[in-house]
C-alpha atoms as a PDB file:
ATOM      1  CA  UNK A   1      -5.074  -9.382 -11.106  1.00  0.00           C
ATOM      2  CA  UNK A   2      -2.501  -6.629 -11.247  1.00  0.00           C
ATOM      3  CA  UNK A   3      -0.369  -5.291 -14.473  1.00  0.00           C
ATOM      4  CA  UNK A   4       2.241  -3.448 -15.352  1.00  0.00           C
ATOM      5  CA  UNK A   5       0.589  -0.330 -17.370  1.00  0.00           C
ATOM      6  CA  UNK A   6       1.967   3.455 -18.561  1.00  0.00           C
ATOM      7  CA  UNK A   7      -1.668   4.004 -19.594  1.00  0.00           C
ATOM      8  CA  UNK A   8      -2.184   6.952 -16.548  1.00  0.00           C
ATOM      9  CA  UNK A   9       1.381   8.175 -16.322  1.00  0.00           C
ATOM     10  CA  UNK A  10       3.390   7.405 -19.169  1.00  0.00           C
ATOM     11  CA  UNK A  11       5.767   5.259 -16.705  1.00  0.00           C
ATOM     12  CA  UNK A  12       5.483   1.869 -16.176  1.00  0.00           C
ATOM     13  CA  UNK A  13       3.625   0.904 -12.459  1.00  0.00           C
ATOM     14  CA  UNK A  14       1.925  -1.887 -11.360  1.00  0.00           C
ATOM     15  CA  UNK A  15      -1.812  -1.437 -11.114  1.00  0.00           C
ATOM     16  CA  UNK A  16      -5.016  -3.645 -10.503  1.00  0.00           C
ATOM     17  CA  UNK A  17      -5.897  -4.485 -14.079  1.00  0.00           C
ATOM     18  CA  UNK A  18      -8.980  -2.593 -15.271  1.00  0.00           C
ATOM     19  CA  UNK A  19     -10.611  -1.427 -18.498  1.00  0.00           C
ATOM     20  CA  UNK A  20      -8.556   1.876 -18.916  1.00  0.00           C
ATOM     21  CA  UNK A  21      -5.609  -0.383 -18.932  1.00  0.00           C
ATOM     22  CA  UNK A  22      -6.668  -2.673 -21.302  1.00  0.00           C
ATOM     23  CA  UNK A  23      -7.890  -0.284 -23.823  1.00  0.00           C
ATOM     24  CA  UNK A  24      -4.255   2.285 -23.164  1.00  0.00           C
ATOM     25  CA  UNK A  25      -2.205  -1.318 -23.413  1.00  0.00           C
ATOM     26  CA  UNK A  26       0.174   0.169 -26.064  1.00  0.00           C
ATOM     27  CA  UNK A  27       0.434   3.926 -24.682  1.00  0.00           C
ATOM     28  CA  UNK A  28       3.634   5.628 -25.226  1.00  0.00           C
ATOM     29  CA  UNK A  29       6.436   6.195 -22.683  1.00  0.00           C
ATOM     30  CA  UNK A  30       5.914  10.090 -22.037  1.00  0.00           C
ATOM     31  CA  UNK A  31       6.147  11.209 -18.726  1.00  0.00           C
ATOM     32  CA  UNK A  32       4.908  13.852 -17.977  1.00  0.00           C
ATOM     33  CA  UNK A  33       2.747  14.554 -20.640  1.00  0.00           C
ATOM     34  CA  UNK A  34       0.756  10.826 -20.335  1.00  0.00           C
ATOM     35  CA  UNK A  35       0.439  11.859 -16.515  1.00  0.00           C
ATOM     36  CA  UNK A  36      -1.186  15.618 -17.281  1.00  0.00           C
ATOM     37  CA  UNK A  37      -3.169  15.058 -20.106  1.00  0.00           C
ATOM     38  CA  UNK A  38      -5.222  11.929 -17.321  1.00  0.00           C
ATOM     39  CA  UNK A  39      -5.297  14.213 -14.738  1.00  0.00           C
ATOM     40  CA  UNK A  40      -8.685  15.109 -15.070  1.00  0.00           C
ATOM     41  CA  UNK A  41     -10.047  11.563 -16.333  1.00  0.00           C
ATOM     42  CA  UNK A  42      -8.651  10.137 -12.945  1.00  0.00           C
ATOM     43  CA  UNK A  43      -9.998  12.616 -10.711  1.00  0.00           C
ATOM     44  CA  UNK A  44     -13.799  12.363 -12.252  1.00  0.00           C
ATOM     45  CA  UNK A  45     -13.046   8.763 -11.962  1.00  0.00           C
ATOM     46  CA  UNK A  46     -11.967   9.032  -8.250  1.00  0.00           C
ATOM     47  CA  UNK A  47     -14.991  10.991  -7.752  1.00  0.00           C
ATOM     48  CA  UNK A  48     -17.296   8.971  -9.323  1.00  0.00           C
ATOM     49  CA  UNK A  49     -16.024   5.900  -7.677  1.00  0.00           C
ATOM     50  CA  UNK A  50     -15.153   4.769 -11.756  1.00  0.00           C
ATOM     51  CA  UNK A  51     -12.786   1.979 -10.932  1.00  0.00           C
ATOM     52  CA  UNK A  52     -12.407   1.313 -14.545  1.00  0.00           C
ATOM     53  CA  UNK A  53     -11.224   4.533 -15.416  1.00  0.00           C
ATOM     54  CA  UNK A  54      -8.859   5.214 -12.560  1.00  0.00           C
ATOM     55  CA  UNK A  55      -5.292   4.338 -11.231  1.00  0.00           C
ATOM     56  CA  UNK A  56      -5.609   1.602  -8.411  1.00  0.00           C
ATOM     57  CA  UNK A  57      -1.480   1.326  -7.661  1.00  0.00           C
ATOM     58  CA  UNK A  58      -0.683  -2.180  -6.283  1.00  0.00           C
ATOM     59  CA  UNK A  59       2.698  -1.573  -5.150  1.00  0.00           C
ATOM     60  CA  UNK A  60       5.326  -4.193  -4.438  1.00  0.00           C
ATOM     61  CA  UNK A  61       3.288  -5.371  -1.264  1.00  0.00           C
ATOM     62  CA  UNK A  62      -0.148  -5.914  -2.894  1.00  0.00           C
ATOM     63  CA  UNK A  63       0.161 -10.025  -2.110  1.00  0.00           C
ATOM     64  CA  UNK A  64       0.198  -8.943   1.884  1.00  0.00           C
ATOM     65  CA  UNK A  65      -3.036  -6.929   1.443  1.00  0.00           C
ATOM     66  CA  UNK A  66      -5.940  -8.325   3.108  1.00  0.00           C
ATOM     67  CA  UNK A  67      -9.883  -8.580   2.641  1.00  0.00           C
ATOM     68  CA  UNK A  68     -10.901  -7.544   6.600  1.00  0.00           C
ATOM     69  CA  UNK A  69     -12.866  -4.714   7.929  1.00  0.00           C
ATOM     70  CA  UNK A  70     -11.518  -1.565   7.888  1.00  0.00           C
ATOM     71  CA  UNK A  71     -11.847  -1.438  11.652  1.00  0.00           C
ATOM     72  CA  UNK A  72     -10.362  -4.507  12.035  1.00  0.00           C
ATOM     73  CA  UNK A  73      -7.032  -3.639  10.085  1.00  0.00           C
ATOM     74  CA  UNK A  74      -7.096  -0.483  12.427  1.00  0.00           C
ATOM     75  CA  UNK A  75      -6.761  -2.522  15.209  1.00  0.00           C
ATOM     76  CA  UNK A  76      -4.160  -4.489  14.069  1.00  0.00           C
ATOM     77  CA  UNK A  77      -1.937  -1.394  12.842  1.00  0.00           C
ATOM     78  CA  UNK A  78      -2.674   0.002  16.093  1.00  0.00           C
ATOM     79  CA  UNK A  79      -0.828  -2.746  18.240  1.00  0.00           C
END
């Protein structure tokens, strides 16, 4: 399920819905400052492989995505 959050950035994007976003539901609109002061949450998250703690953008084209192999989607971008 995806969401519209400002809970990493302080702008609204859509994003798979995860606990971060639940918990930041009502955070303010303040770009930049939301963005800087997560920087460092998102990247230990990234690292850690913390999906609830980091920003998974969906995009406008998240309905197209599909659940293949990686090596199979290769192939197909590749013809």
């Amino acid at each position: 399920m995806t969401a519209i959050t400002r809970a990493f950035s302080g702008r609204p994007a859509r994003g798979l819905l995860n606990r971060f976003m639940l918990d930041h539901a009502d955070a303010p609109a303040a770009y930049p400052e939301i963005n800087n002061a997560t920087r460092g949450l998102r990247a230990a998250a990234a690292k850690a492989g913390d999906i609830d703690r980091m920003s998974l953008w969906a995009g406008q084209g998240f309905r197209s995505a599909t659940d293949r192999p990686a090596a199979e989607v290769i192939e197909m971008l590749a013809r």
